[in-house]
Every structure is written in C-alpha cells, then in structure tokens.
PDB file of N, CA and C in Angstrom:
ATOM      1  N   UNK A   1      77.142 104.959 107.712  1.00  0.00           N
ATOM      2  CA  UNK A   1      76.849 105.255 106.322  1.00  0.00           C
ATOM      3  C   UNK A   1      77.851 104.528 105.426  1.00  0.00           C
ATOM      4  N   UNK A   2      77.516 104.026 104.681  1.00  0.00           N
ATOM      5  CA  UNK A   2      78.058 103.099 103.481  1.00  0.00           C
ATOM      6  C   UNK A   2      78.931 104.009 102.518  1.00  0.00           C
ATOM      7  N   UNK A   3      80.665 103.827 102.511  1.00  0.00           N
ATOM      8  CA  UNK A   3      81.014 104.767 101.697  1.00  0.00           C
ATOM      9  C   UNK A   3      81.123 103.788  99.757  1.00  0.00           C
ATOM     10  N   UNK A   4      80.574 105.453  99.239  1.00  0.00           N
ATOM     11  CA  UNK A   4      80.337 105.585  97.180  1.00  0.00           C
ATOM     12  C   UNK A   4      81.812 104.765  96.994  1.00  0.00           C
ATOM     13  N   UNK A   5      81.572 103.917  96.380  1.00  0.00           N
ATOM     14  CA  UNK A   5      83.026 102.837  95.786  1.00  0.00           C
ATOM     15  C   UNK A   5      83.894 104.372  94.934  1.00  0.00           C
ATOM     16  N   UNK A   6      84.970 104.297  94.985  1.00  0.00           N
ATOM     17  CA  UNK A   6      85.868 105.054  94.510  1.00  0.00           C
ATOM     18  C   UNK A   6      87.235 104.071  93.271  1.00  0.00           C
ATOM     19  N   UNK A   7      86.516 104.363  92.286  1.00  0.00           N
ATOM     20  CA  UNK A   7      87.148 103.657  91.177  1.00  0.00           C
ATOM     21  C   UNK A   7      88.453 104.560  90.727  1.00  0.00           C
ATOM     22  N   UNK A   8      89.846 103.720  90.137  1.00  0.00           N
ATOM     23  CA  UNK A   8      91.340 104.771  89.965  1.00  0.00           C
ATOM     24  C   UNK A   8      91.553 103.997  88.588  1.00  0.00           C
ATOM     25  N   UNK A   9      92.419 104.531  87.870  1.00  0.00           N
ATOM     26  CA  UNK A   9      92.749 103.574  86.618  1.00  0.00           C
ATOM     27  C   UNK A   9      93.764 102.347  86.776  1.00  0.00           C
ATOM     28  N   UNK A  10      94.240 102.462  88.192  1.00  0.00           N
ATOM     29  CA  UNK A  10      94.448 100.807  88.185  1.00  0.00           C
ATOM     30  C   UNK A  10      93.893  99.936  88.617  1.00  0.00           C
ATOM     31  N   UNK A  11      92.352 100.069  88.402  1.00  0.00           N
ATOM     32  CA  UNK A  11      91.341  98.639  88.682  1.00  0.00           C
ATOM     33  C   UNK A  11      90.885  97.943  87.411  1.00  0.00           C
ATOM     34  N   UNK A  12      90.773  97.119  87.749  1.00  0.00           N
ATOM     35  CA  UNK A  12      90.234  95.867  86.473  1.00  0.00           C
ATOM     36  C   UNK A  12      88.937  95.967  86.073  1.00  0.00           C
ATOM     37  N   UNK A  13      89.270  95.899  84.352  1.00  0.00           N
ATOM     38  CA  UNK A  13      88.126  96.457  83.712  1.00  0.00           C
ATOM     39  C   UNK A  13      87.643  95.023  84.016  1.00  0.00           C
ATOM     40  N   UNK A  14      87.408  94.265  83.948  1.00  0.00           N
ATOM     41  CA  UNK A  14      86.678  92.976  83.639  1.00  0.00           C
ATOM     42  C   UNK A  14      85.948  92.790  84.723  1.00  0.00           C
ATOM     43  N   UNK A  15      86.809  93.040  86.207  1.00  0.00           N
ATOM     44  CA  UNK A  15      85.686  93.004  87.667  1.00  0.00           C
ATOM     45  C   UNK A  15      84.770  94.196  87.579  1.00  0.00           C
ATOM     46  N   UNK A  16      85.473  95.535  86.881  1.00  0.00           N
ATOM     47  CA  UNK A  16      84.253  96.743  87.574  1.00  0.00           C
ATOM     48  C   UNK A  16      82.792  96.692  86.369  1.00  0.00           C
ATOM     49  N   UNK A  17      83.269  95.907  85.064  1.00  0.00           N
ATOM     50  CA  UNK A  17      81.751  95.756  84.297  1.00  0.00           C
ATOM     51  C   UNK A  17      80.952  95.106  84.772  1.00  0.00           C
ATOM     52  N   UNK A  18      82.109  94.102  85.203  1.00  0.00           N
ATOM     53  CA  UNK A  18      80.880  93.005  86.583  1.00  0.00           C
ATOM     54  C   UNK A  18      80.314  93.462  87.688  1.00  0.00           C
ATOM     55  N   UNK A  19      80.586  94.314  88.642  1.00  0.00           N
ATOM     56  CA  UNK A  19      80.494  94.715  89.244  1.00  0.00           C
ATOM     57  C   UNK A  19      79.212  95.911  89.143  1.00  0.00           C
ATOM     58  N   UNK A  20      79.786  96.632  88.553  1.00  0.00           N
ATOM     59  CA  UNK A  20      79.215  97.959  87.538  1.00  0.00           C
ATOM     60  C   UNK A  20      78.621  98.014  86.467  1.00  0.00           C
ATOM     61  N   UNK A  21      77.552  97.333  85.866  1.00  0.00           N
ATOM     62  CA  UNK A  21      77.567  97.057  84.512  1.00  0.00           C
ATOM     63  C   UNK A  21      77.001  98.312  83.850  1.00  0.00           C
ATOM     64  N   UNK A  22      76.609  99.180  84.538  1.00  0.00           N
ATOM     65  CA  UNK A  22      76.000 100.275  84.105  1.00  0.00           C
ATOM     66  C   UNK A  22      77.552 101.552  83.072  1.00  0.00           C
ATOM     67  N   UNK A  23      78.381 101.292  84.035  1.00  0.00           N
ATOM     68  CA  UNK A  23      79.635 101.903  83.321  1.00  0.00           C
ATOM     69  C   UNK A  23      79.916 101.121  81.849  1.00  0.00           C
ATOM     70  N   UNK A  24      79.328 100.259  81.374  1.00  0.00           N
ATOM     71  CA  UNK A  24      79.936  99.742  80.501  1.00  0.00           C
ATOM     72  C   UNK A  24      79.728 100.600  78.937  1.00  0.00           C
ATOM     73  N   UNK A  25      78.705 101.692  78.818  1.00  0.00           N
ATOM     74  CA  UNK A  25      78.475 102.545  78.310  1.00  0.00           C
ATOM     75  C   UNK A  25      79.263 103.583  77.896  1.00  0.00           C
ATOM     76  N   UNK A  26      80.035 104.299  79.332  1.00  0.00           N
ATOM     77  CA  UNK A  26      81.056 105.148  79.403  1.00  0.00           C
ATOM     78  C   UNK A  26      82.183 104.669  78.841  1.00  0.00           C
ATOM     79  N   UNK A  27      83.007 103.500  79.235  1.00  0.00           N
ATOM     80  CA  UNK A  27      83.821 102.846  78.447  1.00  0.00           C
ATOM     81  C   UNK A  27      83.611 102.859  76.848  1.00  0.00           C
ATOM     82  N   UNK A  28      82.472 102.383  76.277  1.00  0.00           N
ATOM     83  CA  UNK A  28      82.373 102.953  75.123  1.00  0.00           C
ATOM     84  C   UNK A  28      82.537 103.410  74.654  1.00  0.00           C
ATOM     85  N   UNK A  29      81.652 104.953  75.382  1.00  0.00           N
ATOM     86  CA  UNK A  29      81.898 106.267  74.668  1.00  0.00           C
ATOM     87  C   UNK A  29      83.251 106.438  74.538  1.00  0.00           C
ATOM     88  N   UNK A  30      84.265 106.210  75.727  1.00  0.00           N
ATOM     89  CA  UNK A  30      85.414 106.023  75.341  1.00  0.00           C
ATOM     90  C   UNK A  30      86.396 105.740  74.596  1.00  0.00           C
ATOM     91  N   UNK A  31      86.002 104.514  74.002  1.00  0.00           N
ATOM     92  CA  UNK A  31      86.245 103.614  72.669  1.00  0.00           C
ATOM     93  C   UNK A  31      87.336 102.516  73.196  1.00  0.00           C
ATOM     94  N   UNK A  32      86.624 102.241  74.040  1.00  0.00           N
ATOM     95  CA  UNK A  32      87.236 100.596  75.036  1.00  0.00           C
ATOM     96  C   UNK A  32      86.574  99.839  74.803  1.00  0.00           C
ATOM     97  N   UNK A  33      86.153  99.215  74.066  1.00  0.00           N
ATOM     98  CA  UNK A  33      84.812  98.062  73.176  1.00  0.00           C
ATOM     99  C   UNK A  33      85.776  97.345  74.080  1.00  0.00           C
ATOM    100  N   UNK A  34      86.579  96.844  74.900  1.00  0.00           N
ATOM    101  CA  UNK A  34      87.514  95.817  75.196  1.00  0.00           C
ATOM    102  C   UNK A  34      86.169  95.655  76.412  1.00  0.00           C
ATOM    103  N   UNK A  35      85.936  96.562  76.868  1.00  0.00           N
ATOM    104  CA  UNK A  35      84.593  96.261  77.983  1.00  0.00           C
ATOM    105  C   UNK A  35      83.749  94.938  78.070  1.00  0.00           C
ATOM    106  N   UNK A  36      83.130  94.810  76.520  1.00  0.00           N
ATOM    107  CA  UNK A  36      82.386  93.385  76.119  1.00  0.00           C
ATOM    108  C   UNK A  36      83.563  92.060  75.776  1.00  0.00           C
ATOM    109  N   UNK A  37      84.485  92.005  75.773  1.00  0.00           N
ATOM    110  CA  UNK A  37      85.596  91.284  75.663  1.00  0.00           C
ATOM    111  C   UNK A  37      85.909  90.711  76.684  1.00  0.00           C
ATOM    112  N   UNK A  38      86.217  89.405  76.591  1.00  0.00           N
ATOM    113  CA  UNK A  38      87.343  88.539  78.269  1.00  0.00           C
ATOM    114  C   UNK A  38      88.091  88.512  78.419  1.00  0.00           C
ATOM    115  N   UNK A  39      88.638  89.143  77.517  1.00  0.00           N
ATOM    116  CA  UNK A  39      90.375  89.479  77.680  1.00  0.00           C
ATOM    117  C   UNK A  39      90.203  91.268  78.448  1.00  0.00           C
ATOM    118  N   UNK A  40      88.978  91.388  78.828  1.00  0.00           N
ATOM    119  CA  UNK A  40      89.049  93.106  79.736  1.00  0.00           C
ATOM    120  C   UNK A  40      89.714  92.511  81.293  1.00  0.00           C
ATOM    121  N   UNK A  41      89.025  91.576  81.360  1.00  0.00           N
ATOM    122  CA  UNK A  41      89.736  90.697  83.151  1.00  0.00           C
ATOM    123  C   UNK A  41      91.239  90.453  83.220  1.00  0.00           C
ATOM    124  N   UNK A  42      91.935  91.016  82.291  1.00  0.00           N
ATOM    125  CA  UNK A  42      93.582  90.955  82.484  1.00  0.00           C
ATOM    126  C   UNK A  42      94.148  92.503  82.312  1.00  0.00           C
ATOM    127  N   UNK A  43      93.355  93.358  82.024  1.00  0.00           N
ATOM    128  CA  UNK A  43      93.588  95.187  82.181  1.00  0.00           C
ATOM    129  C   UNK A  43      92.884  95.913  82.935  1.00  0.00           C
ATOM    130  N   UNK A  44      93.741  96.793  83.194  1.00  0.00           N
ATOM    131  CA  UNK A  44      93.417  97.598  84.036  1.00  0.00           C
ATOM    132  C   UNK A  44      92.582  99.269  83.106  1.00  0.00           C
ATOM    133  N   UNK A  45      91.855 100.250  83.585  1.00  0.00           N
ATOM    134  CA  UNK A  45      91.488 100.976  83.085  1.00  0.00           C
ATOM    135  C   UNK A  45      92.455 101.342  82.443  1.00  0.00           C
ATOM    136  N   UNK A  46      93.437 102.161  83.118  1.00  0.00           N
ATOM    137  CA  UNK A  46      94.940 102.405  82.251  1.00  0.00           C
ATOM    138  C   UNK A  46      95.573 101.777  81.255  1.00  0.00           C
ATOM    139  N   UNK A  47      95.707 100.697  81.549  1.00  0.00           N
ATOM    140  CA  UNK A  47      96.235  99.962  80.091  1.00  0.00           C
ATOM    141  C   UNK A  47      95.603  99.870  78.981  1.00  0.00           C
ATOM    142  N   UNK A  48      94.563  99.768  79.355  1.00  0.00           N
ATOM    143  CA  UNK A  48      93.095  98.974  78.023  1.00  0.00           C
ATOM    144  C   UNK A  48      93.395 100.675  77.223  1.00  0.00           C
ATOM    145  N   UNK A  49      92.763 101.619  78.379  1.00  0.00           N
ATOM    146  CA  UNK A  49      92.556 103.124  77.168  1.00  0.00           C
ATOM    147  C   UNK A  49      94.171 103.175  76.684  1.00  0.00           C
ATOM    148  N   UNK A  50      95.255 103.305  77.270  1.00  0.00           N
ATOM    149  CA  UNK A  50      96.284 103.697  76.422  1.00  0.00           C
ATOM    150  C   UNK A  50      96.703 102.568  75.466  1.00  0.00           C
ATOM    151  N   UNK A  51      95.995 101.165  75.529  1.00  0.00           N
ATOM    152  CA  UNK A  51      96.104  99.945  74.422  1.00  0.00           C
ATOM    153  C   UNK A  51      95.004 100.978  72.947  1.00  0.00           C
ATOM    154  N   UNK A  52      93.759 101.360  73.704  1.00  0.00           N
ATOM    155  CA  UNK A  52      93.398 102.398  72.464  1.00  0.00           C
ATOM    156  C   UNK A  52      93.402 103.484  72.367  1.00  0.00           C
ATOM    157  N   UNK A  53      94.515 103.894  72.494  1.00  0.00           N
ATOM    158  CA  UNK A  53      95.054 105.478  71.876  1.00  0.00           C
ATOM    159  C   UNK A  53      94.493 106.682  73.107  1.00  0.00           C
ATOM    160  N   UNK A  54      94.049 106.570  74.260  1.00  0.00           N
ATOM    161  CA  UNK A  54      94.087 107.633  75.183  1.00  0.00           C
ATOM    162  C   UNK A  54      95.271 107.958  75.851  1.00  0.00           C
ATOM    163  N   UNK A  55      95.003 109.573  75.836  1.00  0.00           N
ATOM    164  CA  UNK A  55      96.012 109.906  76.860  1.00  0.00           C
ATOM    165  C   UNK A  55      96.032 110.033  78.305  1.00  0.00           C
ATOM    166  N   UNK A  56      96.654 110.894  78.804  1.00  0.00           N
ATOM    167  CA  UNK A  56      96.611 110.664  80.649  1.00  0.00           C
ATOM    168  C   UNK A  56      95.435 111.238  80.960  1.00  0.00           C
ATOM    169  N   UNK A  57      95.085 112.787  80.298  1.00  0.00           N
ATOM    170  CA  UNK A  57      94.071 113.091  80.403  1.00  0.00           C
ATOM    171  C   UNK A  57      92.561 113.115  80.191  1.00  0.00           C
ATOM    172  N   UNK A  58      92.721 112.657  79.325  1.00  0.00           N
ATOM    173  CA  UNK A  58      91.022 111.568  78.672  1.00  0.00           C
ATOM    174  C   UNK A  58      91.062 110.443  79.735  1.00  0.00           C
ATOM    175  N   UNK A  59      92.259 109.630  79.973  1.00  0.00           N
ATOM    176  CA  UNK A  59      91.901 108.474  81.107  1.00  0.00           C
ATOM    177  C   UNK A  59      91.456 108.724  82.365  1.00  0.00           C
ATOM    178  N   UNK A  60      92.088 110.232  82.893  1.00  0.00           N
ATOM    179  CA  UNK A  60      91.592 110.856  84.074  1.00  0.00           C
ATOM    180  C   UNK A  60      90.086 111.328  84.218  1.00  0.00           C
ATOM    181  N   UNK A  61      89.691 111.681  83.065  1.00  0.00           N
ATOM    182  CA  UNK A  61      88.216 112.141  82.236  1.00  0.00           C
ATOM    183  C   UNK A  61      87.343 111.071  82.373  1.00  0.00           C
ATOM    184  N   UNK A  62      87.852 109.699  82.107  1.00  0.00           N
ATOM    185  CA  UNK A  62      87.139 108.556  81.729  1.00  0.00           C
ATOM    186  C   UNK A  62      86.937 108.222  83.255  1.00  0.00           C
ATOM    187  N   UNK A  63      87.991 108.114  84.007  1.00  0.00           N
ATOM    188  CA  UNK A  63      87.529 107.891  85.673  1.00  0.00           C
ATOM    189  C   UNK A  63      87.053 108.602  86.255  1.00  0.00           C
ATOM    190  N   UNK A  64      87.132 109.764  86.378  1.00  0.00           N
ATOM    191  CA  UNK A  64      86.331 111.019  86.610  1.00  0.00           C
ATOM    192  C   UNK A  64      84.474 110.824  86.531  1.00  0.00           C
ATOM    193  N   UNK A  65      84.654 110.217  85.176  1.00  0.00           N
ATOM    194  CA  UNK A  65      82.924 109.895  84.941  1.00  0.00           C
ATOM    195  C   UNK A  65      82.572 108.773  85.394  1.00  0.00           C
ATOM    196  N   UNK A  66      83.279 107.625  85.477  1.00  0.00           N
ATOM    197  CA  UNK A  66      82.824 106.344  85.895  1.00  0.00           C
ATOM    198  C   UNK A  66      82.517 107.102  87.530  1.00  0.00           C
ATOM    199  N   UNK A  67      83.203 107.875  87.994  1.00  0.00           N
ATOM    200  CA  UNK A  67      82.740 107.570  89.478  1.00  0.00           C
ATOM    201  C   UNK A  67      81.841 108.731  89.871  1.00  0.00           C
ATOM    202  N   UNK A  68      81.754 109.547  88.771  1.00  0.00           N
ATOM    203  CA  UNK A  68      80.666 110.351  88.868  1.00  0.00           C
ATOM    204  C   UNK A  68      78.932 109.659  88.966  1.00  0.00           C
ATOM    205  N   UNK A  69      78.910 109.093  87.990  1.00  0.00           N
ATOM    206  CA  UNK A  69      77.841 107.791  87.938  1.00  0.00           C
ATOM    207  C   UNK A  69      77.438 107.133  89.001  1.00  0.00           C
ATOM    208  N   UNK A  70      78.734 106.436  89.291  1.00  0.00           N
ATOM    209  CA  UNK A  70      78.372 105.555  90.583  1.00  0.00           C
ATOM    210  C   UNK A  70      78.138 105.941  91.836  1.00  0.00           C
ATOM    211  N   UNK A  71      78.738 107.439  91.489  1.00  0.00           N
ATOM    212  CA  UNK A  71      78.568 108.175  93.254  1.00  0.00           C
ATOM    213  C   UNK A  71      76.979 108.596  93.202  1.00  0.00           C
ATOM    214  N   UNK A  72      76.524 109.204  92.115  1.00  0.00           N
ATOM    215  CA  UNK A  72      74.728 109.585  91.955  1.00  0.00           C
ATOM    216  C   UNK A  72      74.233 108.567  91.317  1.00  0.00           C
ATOM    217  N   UNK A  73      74.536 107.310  90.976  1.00  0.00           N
ATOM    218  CA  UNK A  73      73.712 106.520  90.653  1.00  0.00           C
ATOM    219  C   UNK A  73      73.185 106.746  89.270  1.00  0.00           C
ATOM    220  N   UNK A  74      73.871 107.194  88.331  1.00  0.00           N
ATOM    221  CA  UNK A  74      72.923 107.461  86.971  1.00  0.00           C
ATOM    222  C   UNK A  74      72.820 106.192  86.036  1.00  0.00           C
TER     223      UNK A  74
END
C-alpha cells in the first residue's frame, strides 16, 4: 500500500504547489498569495507564513489542513 505524502512546515512551498496544486487554495485562505509567486521555490511553509504575519499556531493549522486534503483527496 502506497503511503498519504506527509507534508511539515519545512517543505518548499514552490515544489508542494507543483506537486499539489490543489493546496494552492489553502495557502490562500491563509494569506500566502506567495503560492502564485517564484520566489515561493526559495521558502519553506514556515518562513513564507511567518514572512506574512502567522504564528506557530495558525502555521500548525495551515499544515494540519494541507495534509488533511491530501490524505482524503479533497
């Protein structure tokens, strides 16, 4: 059985939109517009949200949902 990718806030936003493009939504809602940007391929989830004003716990929130998604596929 194929294991659900398990995304952390130190992976790169620029590979997992590529990768993931469906998360690129959540990032949004987030208020990481850095998502549609090419300068996202040099940050990591962590950096980009605390570059816009999140804290530890909204970033934990924000990964929390990205891999909620990807684990059921929404």
């Amino acid at each position: 059985m194929k294991k659900k990718p398990r995304i952390t806030k130190e992976d790169n936003i620029g590979e997992l939109v590529t990768k993931y493009p469906r998360i690129i939504e959540i990032l949004l809602d987030y208020g990481l517009h850095c998502a549609m940007c090419p300068l996202s391929s040099a940050d990591t989830i962590e950096h980009g949200a605390k570059l816009h004003g999140l804290e530890d716990e909204e970033i934990r929130e924000l990964v929390d949902r990205i891999n909620e998604v990807l684990k059921h596929g929404e």
